[in-house]
PDB file of N, CA and C in Angstrom:
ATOM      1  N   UNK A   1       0.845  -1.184   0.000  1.00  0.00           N
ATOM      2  CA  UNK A   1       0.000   0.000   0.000  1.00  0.00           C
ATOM      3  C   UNK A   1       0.888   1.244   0.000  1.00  0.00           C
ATOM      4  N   UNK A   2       0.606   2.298  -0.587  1.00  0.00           N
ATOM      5  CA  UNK A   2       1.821   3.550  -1.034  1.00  0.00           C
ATOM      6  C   UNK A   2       0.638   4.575   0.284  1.00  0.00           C
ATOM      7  N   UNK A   3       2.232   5.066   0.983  1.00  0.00           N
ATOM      8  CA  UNK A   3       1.625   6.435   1.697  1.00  0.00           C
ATOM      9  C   UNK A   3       1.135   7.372   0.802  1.00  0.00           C
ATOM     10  N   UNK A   4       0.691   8.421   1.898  1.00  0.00           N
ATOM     11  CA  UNK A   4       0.482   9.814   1.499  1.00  0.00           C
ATOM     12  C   UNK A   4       1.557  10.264   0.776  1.00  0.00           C
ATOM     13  N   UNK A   5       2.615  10.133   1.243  1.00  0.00           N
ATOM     14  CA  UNK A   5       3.788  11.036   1.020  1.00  0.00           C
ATOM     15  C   UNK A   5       3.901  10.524  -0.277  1.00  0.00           C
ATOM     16  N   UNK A   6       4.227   9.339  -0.671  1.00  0.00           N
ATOM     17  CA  UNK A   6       4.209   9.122  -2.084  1.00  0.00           C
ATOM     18  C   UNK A   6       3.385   9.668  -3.213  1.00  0.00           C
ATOM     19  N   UNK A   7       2.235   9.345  -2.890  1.00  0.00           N
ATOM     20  CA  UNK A   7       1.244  10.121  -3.625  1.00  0.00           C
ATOM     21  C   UNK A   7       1.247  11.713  -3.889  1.00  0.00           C
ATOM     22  N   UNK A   8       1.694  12.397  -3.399  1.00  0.00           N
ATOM     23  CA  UNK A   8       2.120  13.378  -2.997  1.00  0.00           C
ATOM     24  C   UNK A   8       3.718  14.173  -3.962  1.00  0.00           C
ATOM     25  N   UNK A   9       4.321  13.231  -3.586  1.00  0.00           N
ATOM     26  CA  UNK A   9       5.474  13.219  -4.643  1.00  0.00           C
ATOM     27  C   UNK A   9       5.230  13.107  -5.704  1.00  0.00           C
ATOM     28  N   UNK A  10       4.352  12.067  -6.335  1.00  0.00           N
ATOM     29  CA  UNK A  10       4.218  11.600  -7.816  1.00  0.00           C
ATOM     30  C   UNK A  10       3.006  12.941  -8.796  1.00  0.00           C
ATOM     31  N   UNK A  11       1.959  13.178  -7.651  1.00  0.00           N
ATOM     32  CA  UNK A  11       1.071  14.375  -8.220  1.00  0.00           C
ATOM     33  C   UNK A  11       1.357  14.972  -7.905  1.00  0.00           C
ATOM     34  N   UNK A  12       0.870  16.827  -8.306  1.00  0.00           N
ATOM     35  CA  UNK A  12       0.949  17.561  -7.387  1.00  0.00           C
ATOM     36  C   UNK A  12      -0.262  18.274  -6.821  1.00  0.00           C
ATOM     37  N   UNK A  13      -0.630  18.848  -6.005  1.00  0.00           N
ATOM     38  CA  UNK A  13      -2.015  19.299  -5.390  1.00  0.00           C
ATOM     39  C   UNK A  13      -2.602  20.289  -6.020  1.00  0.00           C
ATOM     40  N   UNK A  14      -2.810  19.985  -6.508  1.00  0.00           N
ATOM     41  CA  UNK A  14      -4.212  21.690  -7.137  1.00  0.00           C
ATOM     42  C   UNK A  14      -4.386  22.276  -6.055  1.00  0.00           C
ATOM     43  N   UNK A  15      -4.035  23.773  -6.590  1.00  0.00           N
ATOM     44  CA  UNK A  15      -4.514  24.362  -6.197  1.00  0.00           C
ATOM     45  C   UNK A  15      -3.133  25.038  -5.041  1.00  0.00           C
ATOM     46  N   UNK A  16      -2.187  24.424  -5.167  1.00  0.00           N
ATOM     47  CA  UNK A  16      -1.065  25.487  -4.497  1.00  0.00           C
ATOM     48  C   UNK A  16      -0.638  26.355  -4.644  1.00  0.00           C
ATOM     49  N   UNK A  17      -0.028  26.171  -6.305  1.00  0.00           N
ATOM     50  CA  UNK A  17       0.686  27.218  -6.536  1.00  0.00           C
ATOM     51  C   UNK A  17      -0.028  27.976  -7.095  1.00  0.00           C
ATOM     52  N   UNK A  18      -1.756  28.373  -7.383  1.00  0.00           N
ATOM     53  CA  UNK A  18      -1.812  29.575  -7.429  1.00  0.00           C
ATOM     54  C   UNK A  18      -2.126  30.055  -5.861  1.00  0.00           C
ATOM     55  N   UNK A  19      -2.465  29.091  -4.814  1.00  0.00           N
ATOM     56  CA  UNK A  19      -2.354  29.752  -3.184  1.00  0.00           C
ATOM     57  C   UNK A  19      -0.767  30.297  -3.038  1.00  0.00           C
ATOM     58  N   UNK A  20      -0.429  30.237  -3.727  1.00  0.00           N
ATOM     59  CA  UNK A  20       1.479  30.972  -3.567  1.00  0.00           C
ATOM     60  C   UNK A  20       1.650  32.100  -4.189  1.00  0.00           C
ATOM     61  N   UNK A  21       1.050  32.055  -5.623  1.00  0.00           N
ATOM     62  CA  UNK A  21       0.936  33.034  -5.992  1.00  0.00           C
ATOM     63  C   UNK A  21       0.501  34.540  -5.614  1.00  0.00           C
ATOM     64  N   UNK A  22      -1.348  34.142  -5.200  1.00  0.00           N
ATOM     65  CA  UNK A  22      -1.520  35.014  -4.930  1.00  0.00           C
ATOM     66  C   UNK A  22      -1.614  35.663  -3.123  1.00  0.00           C
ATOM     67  N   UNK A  23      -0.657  34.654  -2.791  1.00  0.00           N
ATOM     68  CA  UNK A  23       0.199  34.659  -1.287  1.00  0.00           C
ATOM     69  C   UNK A  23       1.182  36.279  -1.785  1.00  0.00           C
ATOM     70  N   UNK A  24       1.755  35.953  -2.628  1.00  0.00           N
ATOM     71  CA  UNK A  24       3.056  36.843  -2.819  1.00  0.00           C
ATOM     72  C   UNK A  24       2.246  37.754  -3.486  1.00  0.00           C
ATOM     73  N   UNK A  25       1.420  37.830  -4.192  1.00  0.00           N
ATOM     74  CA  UNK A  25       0.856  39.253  -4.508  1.00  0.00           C
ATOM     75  C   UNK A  25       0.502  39.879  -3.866  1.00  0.00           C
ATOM     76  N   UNK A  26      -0.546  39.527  -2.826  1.00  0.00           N
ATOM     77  CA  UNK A  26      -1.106  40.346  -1.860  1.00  0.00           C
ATOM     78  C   UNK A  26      -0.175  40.613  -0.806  1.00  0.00           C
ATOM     79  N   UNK A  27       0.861  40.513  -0.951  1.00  0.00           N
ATOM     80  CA  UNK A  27       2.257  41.102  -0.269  1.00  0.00           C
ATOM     81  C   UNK A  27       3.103  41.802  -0.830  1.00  0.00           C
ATOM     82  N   UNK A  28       2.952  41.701  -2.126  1.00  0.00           N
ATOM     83  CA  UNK A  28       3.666  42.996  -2.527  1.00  0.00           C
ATOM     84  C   UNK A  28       3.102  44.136  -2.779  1.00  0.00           C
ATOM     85  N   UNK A  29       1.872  43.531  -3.351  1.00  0.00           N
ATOM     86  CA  UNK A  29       0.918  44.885  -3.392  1.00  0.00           C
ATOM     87  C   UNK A  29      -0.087  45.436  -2.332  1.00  0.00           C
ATOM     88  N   UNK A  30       0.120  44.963  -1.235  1.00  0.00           N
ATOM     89  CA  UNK A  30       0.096  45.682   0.114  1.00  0.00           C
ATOM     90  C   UNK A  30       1.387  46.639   0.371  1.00  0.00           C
ATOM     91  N   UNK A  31       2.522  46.287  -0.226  1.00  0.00           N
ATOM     92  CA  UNK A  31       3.718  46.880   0.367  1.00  0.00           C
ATOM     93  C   UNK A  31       3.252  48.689  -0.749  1.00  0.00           C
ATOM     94  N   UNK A  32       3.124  48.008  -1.758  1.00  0.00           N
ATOM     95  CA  UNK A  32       3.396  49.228  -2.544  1.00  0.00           C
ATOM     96  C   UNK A  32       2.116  50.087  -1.915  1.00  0.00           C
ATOM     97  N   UNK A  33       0.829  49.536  -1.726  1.00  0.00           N
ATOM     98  CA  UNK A  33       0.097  50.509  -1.685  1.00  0.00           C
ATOM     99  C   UNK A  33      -0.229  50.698  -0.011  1.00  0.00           C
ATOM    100  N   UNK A  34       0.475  50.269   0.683  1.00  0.00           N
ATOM    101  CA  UNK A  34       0.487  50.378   2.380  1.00  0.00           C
ATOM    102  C   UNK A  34      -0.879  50.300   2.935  1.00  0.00           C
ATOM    103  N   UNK A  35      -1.818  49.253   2.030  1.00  0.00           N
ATOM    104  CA  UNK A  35      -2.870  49.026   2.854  1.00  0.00           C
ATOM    105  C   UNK A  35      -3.167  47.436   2.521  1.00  0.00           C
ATOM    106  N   UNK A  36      -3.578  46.899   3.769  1.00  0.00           N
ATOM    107  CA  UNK A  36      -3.504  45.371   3.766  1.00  0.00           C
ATOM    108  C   UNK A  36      -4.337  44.396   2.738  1.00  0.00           C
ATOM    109  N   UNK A  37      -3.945  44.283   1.905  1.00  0.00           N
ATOM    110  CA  UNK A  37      -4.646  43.435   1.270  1.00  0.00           C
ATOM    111  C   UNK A  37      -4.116  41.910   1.054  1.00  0.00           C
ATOM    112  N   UNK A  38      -5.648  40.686   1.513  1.00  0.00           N
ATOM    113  CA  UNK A  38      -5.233  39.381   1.725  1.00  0.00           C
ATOM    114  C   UNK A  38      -5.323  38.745   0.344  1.00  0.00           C
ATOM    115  N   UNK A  39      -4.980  37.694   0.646  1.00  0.00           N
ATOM    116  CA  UNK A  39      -4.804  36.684  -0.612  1.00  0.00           C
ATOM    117  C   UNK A  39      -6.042  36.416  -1.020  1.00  0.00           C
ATOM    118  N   UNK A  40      -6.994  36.021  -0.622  1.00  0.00           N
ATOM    119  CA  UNK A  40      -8.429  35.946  -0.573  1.00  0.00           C
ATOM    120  C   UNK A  40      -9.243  36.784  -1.419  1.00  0.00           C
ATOM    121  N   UNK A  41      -8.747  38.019  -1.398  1.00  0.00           N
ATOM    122  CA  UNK A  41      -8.987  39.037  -1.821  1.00  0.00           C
ATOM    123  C   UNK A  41      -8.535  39.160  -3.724  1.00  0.00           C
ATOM    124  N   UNK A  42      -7.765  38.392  -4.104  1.00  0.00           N
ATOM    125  CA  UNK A  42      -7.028  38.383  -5.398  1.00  0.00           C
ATOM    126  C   UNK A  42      -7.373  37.181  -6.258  1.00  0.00           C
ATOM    127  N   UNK A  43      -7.184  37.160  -7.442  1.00  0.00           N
ATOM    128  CA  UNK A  43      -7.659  36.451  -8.507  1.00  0.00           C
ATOM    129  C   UNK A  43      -6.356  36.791  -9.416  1.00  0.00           C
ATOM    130  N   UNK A  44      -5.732  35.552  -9.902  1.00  0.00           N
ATOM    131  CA  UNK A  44      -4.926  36.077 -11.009  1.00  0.00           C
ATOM    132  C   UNK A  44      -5.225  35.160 -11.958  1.00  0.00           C
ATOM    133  N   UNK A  45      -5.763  35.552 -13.656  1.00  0.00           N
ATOM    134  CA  UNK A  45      -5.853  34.700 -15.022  1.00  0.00           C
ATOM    135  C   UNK A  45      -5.392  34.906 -15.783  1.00  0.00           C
ATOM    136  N   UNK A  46      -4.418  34.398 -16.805  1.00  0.00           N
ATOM    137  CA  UNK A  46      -3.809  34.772 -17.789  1.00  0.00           C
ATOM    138  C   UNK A  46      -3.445  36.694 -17.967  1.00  0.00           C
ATOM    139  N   UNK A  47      -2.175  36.777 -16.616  1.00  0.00           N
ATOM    140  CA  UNK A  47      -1.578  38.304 -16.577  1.00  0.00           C
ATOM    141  C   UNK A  47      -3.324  39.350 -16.249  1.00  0.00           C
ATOM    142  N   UNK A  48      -4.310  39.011 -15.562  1.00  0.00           N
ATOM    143  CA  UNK A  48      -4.833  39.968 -15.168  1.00  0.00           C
ATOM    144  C   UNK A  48      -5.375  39.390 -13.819  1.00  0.00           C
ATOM    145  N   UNK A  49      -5.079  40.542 -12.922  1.00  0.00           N
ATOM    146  CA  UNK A  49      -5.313  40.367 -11.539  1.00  0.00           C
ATOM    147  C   UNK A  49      -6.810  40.697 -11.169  1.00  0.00           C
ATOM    148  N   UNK A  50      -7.606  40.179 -10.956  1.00  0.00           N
ATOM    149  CA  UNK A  50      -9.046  40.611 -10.204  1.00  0.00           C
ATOM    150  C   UNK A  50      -8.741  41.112  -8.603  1.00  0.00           C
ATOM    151  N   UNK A  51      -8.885  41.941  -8.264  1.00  0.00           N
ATOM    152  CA  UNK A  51      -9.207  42.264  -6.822  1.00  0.00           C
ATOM    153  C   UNK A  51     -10.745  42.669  -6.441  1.00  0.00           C
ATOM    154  N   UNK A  52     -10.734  42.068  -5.351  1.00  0.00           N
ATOM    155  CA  UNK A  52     -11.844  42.335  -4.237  1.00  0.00           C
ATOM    156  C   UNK A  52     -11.908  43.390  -3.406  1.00  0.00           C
ATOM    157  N   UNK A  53     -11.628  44.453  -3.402  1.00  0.00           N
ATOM    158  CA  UNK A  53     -10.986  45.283  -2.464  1.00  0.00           C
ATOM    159  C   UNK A  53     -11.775  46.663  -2.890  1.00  0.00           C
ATOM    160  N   UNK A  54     -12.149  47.114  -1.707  1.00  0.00           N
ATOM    161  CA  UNK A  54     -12.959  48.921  -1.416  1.00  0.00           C
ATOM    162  C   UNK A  54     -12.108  49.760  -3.181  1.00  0.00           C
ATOM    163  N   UNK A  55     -12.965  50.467  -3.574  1.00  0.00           N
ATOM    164  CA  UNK A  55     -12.986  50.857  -4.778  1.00  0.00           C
ATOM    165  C   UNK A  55     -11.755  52.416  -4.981  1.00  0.00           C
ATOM    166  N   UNK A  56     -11.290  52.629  -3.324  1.00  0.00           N
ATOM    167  CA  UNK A  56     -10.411  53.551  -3.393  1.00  0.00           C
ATOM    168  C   UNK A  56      -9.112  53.099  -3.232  1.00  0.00           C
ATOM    169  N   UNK A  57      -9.194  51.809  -2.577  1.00  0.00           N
ATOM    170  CA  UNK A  57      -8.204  51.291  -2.683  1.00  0.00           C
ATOM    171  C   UNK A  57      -7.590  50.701  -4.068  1.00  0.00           C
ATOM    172  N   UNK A  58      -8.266  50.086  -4.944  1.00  0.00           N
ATOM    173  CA  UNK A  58      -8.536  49.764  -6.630  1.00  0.00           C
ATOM    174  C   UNK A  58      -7.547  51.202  -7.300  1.00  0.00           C
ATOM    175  N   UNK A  59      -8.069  52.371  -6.561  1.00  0.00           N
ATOM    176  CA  UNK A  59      -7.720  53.805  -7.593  1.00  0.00           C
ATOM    177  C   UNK A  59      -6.012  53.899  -7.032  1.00  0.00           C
ATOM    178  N   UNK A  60      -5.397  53.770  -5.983  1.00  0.00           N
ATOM    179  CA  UNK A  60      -4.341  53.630  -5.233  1.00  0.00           C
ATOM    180  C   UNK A  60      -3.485  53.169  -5.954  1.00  0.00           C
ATOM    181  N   UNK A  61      -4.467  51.645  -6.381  1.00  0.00           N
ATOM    182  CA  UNK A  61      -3.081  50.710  -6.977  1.00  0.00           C
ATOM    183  C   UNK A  61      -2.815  50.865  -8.215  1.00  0.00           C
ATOM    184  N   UNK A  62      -4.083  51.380  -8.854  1.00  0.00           N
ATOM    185  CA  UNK A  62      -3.951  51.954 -10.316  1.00  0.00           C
ATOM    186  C   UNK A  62      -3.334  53.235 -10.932  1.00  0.00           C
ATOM    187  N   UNK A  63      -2.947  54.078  -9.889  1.00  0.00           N
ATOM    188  CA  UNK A  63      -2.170  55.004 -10.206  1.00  0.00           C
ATOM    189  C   UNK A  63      -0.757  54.359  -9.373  1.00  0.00           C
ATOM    190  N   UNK A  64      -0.203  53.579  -8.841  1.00  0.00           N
ATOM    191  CA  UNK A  64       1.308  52.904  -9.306  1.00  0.00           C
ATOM    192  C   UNK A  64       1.029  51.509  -9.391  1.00  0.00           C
ATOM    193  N   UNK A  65       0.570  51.812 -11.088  1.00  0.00           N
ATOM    194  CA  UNK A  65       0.254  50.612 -11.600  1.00  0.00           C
ATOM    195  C   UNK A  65       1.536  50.296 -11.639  1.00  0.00           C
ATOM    196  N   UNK A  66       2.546  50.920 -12.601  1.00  0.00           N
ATOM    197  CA  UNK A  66       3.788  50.895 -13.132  1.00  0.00           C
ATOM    198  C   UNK A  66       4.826  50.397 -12.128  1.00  0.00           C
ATOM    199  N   UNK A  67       4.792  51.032 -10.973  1.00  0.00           N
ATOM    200  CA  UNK A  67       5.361  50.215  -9.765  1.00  0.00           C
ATOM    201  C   UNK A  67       5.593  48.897  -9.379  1.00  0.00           C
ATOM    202  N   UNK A  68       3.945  48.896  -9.184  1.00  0.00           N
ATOM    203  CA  UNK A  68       3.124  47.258  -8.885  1.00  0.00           C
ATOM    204  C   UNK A  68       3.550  46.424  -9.410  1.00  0.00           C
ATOM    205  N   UNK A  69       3.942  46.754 -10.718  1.00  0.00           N
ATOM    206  CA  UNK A  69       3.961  45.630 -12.064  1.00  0.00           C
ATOM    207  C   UNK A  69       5.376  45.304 -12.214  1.00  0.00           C
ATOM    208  N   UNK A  70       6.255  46.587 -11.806  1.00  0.00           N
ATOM    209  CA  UNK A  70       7.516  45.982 -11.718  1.00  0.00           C
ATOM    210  C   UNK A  70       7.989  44.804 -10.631  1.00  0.00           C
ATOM    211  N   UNK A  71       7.358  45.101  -9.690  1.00  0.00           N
ATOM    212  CA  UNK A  71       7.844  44.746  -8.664  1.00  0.00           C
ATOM    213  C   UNK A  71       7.216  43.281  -8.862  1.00  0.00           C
ATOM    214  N   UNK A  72       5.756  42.959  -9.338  1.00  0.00           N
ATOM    215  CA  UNK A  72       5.473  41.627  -9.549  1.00  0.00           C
ATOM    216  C   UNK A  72       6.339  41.075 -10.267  1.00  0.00           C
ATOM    217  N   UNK A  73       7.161  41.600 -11.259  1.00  0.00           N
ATOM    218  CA  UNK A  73       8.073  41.021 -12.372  1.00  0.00           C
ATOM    219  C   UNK A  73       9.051  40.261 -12.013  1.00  0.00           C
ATOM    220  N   UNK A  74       9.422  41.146 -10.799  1.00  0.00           N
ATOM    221  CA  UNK A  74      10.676  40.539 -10.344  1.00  0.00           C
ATOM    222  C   UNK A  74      10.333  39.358  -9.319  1.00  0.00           C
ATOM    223  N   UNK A  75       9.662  38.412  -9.258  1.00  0.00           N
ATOM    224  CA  UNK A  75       8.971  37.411  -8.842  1.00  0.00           C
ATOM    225  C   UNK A  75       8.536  36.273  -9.751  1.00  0.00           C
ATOM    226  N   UNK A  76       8.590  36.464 -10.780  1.00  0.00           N
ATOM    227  CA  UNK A  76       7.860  36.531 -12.128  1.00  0.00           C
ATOM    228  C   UNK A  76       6.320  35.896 -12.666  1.00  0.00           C
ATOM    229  N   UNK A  77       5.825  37.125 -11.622  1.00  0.00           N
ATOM    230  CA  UNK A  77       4.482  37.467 -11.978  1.00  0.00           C
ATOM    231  C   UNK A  77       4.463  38.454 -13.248  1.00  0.00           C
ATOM    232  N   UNK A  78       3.627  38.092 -14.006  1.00  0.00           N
ATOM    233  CA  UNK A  78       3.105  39.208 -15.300  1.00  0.00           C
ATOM    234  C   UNK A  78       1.984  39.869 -14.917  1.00  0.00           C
ATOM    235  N   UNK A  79       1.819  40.729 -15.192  1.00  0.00           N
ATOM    236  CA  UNK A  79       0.078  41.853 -15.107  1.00  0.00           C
ATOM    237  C   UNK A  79       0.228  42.406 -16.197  1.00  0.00           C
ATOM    238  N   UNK A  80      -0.787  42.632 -16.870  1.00  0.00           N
ATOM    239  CA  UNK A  80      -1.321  43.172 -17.628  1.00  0.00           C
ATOM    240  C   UNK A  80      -2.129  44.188 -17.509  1.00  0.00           C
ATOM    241  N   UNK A  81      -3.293  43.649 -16.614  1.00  0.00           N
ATOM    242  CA  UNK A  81      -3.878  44.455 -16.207  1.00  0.00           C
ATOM    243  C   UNK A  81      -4.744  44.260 -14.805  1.00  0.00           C
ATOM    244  N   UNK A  82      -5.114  45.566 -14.243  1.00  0.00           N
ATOM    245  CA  UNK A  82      -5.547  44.986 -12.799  1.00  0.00           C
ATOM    246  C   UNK A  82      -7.245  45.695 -12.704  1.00  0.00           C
ATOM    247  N   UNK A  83      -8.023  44.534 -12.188  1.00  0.00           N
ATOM    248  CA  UNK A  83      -9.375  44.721 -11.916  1.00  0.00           C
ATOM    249  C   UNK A  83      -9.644  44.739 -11.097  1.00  0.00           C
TER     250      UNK A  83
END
């Protein structure tokens, strides 16, 4: 009979690495825009980010978009664009 751990090794779990992903987004783009935003809160699909988040906070991150986007880069997250 094969453990967990094997099974484990051979697949991998749905559903991590975008919980990693948008782990590290909502940490950088809390940093840039100095207000807390959780992972929970984020959606990322093909380079566009959905956020959940109060609609002034949305205007914050969209004026250093250019920021945001670098700084995801260097992670190598892509944006395109943010909702």
């Amino acid at each position: 009979m094969k453990s967990l751990r094997d099974l484990l090794l051979k697949h991998k779990v749905p559903g991590v690495e975008e919980a990693e992903m948008r782990r590290m987004c909502a940490a950088i783009l809390s940093n840039v825009t100095s207000v807390s935003i959780l992972p929970k809160q984020i959606k990322y699909q093909d380079g566009i980010l959905s956020l959940s988040v109060p609609p002034i906070v949305k205007s914050a991150l969209l004026m250093k978009f250019e920021r945001a986007q670098a700084a995801l880069s260097e992670v190598n997250i892509t944006v395109r664009e943010i909702r």
